[in-house]
Structures are given as structure tokens and as C-alpha cells.
PDB file of N, CA and C in Angstrom:
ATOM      1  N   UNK A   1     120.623 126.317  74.578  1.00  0.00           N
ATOM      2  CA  UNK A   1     119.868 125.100  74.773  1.00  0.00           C
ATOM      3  C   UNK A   1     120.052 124.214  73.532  1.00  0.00           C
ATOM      4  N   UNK A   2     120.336 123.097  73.672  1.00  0.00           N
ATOM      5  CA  UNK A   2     120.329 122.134  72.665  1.00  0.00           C
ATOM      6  C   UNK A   2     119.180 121.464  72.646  1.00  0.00           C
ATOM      7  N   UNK A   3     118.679 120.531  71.470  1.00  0.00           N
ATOM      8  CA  UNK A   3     117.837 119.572  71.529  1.00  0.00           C
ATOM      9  C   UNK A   3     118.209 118.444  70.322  1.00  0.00           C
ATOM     10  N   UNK A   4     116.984 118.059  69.844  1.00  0.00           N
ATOM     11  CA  UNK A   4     116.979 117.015  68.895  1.00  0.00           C
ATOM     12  C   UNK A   4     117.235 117.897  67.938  1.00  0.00           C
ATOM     13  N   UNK A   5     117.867 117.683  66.638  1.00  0.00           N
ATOM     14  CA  UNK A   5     117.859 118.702  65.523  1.00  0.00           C
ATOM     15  C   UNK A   5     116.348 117.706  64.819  1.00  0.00           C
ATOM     16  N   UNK A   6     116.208 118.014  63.131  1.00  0.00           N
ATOM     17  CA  UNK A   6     114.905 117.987  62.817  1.00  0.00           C
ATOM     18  C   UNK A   6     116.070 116.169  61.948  1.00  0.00           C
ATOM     19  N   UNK A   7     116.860 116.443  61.860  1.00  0.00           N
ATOM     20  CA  UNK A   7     117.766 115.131  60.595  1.00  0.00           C
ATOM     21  C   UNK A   7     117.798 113.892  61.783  1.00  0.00           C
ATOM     22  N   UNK A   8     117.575 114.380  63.156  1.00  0.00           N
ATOM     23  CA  UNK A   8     117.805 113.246  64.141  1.00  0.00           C
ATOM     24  C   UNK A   8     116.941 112.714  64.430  1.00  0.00           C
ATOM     25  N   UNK A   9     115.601 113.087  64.863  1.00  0.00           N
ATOM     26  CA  UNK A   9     114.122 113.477  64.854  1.00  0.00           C
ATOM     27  C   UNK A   9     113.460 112.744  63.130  1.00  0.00           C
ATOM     28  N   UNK A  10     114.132 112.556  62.448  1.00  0.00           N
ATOM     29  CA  UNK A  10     113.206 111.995  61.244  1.00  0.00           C
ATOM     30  C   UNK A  10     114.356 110.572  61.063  1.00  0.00           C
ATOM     31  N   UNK A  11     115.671 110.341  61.756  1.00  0.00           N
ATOM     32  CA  UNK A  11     116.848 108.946  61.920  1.00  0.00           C
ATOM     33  C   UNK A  11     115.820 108.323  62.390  1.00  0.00           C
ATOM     34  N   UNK A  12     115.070 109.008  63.636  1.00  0.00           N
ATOM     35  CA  UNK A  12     114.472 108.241  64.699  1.00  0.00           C
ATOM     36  C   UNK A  12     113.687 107.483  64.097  1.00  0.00           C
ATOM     37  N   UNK A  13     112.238 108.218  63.915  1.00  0.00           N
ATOM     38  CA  UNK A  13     111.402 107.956  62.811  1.00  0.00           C
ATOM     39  C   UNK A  13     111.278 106.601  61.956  1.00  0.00           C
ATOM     40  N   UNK A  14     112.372 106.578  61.243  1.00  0.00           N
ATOM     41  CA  UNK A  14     112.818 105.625  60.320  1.00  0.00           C
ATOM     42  C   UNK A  14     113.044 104.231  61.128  1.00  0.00           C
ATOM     43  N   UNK A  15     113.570 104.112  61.916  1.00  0.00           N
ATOM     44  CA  UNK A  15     113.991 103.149  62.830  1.00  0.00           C
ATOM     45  C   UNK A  15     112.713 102.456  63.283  1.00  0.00           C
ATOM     46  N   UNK A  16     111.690 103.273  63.265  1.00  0.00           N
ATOM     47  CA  UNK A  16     110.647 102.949  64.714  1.00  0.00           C
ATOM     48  C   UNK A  16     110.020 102.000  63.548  1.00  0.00           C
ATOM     49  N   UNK A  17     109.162 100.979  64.458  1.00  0.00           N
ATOM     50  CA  UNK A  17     108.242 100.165  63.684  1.00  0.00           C
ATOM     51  C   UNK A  17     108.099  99.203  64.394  1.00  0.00           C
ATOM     52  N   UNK A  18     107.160  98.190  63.500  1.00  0.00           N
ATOM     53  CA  UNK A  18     106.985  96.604  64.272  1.00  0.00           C
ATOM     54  C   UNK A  18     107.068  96.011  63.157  1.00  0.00           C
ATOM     55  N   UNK A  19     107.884  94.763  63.360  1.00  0.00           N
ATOM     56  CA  UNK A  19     107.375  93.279  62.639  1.00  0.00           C
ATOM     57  C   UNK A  19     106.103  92.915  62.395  1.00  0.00           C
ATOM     58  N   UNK A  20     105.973  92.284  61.280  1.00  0.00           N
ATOM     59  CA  UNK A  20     104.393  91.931  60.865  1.00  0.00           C
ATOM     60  C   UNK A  20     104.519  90.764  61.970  1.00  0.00           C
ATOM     61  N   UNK A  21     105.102  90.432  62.261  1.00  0.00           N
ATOM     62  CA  UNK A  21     105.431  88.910  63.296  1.00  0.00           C
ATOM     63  C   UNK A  21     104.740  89.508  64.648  1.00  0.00           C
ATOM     64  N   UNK A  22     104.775  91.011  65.236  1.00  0.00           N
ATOM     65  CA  UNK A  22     104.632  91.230  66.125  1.00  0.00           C
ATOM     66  C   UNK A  22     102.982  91.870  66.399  1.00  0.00           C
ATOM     67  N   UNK A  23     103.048  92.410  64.929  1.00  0.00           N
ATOM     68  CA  UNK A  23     100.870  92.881  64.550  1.00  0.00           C
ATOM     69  C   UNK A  23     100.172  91.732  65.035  1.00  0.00           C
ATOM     70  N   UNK A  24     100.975  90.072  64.517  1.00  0.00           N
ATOM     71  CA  UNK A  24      99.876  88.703  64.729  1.00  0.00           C
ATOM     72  C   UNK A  24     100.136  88.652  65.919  1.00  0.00           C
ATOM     73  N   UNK A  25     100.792  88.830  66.600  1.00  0.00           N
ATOM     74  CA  UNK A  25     101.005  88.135  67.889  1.00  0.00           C
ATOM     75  C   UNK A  25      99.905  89.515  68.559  1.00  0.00           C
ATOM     76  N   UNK A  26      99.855  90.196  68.617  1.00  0.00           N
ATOM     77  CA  UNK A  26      98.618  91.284  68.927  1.00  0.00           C
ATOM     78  C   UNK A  26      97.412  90.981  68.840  1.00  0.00           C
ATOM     79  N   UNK A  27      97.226  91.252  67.594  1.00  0.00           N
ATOM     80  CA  UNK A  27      96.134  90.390  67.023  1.00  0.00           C
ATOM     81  C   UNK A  27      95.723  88.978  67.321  1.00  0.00           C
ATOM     82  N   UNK A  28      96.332  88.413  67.580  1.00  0.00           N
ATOM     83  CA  UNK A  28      96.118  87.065  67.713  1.00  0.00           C
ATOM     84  C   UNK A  28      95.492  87.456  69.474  1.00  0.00           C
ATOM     85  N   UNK A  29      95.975  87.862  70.231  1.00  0.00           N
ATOM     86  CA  UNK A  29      95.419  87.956  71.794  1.00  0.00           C
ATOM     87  C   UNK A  29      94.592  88.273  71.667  1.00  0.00           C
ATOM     88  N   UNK A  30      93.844  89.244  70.899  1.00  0.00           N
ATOM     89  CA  UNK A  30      92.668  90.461  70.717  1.00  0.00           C
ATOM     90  C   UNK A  30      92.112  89.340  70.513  1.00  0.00           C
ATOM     91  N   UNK A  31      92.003  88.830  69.430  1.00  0.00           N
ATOM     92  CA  UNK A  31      91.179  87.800  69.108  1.00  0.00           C
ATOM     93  C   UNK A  31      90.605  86.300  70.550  1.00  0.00           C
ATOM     94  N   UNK A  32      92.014  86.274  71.124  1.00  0.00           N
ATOM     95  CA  UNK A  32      91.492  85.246  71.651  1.00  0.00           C
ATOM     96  C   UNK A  32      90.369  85.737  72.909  1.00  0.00           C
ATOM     97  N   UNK A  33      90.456  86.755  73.294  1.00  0.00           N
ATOM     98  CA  UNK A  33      89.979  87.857  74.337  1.00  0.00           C
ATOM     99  C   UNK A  33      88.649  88.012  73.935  1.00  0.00           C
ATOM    100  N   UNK A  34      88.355  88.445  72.495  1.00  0.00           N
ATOM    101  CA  UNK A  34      87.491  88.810  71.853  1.00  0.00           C
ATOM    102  C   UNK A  34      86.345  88.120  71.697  1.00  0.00           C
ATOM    103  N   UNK A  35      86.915  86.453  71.601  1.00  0.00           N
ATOM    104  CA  UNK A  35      86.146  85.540  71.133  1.00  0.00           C
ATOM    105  C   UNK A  35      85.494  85.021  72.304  1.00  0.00           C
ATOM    106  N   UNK A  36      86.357  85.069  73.377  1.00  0.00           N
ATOM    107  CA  UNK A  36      85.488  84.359  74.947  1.00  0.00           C
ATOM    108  C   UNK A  36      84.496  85.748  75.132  1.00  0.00           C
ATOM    109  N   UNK A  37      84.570  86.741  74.757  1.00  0.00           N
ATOM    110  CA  UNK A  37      82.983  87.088  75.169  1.00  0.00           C
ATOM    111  C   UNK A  37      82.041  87.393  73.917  1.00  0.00           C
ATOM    112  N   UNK A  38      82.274  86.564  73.123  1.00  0.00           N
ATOM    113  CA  UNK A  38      81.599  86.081  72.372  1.00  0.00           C
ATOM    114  C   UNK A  38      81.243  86.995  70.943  1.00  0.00           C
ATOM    115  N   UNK A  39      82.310  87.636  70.511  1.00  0.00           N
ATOM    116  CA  UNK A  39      82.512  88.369  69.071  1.00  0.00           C
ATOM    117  C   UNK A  39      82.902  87.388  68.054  1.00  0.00           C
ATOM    118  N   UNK A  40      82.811  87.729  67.164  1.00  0.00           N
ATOM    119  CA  UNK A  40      82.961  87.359  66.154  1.00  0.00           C
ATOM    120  C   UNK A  40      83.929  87.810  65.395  1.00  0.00           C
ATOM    121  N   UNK A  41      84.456  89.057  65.704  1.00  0.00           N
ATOM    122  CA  UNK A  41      85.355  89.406  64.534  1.00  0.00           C
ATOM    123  C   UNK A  41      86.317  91.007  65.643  1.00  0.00           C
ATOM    124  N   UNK A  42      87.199  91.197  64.898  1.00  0.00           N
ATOM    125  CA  UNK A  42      87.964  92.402  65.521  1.00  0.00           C
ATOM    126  C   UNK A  42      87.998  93.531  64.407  1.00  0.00           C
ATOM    127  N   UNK A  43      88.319  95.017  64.716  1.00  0.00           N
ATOM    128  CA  UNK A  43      88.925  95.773  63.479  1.00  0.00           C
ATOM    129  C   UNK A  43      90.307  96.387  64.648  1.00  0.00           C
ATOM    130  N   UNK A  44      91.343  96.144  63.476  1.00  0.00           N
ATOM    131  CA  UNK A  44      92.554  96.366  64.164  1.00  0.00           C
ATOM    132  C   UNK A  44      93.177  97.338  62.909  1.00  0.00           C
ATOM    133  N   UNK A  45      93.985  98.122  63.713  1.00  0.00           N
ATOM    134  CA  UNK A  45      94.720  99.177  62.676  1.00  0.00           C
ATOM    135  C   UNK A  45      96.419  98.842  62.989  1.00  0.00           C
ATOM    136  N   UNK A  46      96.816  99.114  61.532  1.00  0.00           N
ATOM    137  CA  UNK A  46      98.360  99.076  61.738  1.00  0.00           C
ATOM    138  C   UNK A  46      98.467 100.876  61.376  1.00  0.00           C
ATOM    139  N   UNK A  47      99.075 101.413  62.167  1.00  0.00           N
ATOM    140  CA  UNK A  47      99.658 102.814  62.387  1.00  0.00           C
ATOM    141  C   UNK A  47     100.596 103.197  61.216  1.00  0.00           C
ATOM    142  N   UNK A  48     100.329 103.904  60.436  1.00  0.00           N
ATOM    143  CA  UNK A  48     101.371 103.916  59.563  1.00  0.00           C
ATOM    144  C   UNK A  48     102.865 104.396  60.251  1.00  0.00           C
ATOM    145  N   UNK A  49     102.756 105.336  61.332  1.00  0.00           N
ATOM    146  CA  UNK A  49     104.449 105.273  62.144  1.00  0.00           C
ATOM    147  C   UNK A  49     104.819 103.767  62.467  1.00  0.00           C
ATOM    148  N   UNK A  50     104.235 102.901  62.371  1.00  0.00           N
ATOM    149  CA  UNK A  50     105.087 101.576  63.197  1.00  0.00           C
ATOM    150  C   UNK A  50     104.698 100.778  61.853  1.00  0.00           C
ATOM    151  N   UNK A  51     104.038 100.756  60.880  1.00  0.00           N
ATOM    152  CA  UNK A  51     103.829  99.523  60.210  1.00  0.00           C
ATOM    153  C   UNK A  51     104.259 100.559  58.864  1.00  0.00           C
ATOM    154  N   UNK A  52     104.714  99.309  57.691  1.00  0.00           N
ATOM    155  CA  UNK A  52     105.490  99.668  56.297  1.00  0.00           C
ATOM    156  C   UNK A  52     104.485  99.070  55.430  1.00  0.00           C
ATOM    157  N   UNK A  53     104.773 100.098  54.231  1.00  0.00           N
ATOM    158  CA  UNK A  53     103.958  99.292  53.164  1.00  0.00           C
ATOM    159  C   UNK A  53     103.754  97.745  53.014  1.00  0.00           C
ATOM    160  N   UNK A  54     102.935  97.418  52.717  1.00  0.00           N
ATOM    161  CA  UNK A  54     103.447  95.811  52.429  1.00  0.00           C
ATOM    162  C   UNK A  54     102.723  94.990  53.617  1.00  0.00           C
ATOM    163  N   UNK A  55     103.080  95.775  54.997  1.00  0.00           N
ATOM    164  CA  UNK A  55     102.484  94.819  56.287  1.00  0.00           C
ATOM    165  C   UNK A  55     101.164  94.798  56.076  1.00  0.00           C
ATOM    166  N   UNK A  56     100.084  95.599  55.865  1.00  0.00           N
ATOM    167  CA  UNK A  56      98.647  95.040  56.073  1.00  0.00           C
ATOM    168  C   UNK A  56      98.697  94.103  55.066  1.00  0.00           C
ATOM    169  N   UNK A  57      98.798  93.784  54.096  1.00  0.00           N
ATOM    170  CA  UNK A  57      99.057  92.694  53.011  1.00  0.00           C
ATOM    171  C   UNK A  57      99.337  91.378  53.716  1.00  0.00           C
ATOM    172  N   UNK A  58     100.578  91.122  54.180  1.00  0.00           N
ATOM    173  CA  UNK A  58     101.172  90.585  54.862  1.00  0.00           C
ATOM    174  C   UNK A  58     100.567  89.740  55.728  1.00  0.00           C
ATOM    175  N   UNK A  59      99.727  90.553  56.929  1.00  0.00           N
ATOM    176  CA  UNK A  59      98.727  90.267  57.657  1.00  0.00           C
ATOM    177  C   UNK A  59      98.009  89.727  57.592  1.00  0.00           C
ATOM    178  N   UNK A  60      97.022  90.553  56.189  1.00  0.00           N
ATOM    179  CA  UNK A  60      95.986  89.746  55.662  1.00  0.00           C
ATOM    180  C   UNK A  60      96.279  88.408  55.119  1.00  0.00           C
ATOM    181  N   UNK A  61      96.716  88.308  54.169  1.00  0.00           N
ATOM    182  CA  UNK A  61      97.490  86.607  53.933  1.00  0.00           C
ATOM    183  C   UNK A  61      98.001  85.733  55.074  1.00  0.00           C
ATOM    184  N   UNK A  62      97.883  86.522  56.065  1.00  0.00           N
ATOM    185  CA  UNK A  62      98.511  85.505  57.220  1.00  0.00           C
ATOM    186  C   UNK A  62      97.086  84.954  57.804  1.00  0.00           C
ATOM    187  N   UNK A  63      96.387  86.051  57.916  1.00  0.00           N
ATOM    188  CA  UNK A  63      94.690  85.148  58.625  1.00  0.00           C
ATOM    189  C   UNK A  63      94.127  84.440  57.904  1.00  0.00           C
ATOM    190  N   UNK A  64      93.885  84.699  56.396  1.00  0.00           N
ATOM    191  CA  UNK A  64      93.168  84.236  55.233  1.00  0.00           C
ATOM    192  C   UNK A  64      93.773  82.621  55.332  1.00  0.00           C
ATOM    193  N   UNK A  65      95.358  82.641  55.439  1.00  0.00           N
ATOM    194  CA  UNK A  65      95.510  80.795  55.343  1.00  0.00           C
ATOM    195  C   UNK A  65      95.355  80.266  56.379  1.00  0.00           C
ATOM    196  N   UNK A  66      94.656  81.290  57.350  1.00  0.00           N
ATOM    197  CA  UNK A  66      94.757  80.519  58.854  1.00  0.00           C
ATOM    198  C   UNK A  66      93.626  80.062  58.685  1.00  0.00           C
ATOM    199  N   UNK A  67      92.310  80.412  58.004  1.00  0.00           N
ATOM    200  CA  UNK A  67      90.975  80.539  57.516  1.00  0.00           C
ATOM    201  C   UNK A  67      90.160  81.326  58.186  1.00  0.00           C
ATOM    202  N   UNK A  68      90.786  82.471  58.304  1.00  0.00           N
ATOM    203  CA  UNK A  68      89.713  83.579  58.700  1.00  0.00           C
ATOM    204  C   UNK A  68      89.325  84.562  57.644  1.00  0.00           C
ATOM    205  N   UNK A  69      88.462  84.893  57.919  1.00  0.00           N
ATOM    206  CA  UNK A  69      88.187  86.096  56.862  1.00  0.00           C
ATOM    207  C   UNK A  69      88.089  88.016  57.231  1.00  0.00           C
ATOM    208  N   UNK A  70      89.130  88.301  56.215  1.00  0.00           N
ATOM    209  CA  UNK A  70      89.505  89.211  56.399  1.00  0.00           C
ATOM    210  C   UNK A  70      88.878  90.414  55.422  1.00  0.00           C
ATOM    211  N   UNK A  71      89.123  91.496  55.633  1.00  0.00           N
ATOM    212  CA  UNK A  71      88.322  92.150  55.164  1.00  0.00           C
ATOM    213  C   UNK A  71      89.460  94.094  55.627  1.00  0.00           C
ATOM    214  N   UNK A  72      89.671  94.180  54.436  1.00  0.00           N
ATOM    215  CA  UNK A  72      90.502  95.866  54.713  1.00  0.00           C
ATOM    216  C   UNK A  72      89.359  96.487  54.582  1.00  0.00           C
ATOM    217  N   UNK A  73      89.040  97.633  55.705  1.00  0.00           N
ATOM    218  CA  UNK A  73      87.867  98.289  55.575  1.00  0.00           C
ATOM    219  C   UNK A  73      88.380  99.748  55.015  1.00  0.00           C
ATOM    220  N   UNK A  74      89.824 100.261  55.270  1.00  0.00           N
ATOM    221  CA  UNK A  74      90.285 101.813  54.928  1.00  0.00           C
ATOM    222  C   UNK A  74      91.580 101.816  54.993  1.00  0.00           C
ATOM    223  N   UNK A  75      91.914 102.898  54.224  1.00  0.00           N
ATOM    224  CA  UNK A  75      93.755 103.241  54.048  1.00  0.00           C
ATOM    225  C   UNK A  75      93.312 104.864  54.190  1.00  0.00           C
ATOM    226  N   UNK A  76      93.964 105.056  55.363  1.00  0.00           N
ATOM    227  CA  UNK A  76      94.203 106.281  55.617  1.00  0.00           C
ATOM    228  C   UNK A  76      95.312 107.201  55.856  1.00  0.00           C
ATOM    229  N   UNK A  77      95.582 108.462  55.802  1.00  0.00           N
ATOM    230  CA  UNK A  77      97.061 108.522  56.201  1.00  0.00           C
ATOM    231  C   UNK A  77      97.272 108.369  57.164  1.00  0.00           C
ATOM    232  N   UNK A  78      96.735 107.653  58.270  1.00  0.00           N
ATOM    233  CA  UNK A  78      97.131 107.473  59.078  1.00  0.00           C
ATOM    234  C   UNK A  78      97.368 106.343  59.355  1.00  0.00           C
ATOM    235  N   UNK A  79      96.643 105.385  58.975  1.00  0.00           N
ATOM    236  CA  UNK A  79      96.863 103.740  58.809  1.00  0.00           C
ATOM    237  C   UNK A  79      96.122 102.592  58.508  1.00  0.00           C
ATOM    238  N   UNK A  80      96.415 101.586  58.334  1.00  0.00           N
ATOM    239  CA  UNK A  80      95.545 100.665  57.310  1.00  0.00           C
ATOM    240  C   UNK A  80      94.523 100.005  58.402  1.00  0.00           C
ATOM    241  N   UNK A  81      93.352 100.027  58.061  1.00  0.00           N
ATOM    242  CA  UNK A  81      92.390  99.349  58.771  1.00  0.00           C
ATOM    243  C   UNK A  81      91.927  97.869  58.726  1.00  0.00           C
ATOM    244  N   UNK A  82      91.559  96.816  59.557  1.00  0.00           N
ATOM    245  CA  UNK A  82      91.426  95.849  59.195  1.00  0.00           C
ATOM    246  C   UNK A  82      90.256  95.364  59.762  1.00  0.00           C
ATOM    247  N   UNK A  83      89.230  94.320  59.145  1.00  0.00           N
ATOM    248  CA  UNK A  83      88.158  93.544  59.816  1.00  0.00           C
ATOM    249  C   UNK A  83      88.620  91.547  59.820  1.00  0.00           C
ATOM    250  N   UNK A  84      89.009  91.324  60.843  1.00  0.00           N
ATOM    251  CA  UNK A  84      89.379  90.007  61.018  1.00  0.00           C
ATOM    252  C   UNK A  84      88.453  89.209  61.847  1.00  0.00           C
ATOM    253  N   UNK A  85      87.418  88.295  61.237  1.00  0.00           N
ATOM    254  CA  UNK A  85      86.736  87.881  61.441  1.00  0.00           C
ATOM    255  C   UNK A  85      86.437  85.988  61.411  1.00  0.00           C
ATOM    256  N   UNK A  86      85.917  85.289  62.409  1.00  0.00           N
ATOM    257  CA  UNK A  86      85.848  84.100  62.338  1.00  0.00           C
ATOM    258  C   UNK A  86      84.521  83.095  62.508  1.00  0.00           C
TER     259      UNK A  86
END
């Protein structure tokens, strides 16, 4: 029986992710969804398998000049947490 070896299985890995271009465009729906029933704010996580150092950063500077206020609530190993609020 063959399968994935473990060097192909961690190629993969490496490859996988999202654009910070593609977190806002997420985020950005959540929000608009969010706001017609009448919230105020979202907490959204970037996954550390799909998102790279640097992206919650990224993110955050992207709402902050939009003028929202943002707010990192946790860094976990599993992934960065966010409170995006308006």
C-alpha cells in the first residue's frame, strides 16, 4: 500500500493558506451580516494552518484605517483572535 509519505504531507502544509486580501473579504461579509441584526462588533480567528505571521497585523491595520476598532483578544497555537468592532 502506498500513501502520502510524511516530506509530502508537510510540501502540502506549506502551500496551504489564505491571503490577508481574502481574511477581509470574509470578514468584511461577517460584518455586513452582523450589523443588519444589529451587533456591533465580530470576533474572528485567523487559523494558524491558513494564516502566516504577520496576517493578524495586517488585518488589524486594515480595519483601524477603515475606522474600526480593533482589538486582538488571544494568540494561541492555534490562532490569532480578533475583536472587530464598529
Amino acid at each position: 500500500m502506498t500513501g502520502i509519505t510524511p516530506d509530502q504531507a508537510r510540501a502540502n502544509a506549506d502551500l496551504a493558506g489564505r491571503t490577508t486580501g481574502e481574511f477581509i473579504q470574509d470578514f468584511d461579509l461577517s460584518i455586513d451580516a452582523n450589523s443588519r441584526k444589529g451587533e456591533r462588533r465580530i470576533v474572528v480567528s485567523l487559523p494558524r494552518g491558513l494564516a502566516r505571521e504577520g496576517q493578524a497585523e495586517a488585518v488589524m491595520t486594515h480595519y483601524q484605517d477603515r475606522g474600526y476598532m480593533v482589538e486582538q483578544l488571544s494568540v494561541t497555537g492555534q490562532a490569532w483572535h480578533l475583536q472587530i468592532g464598529w
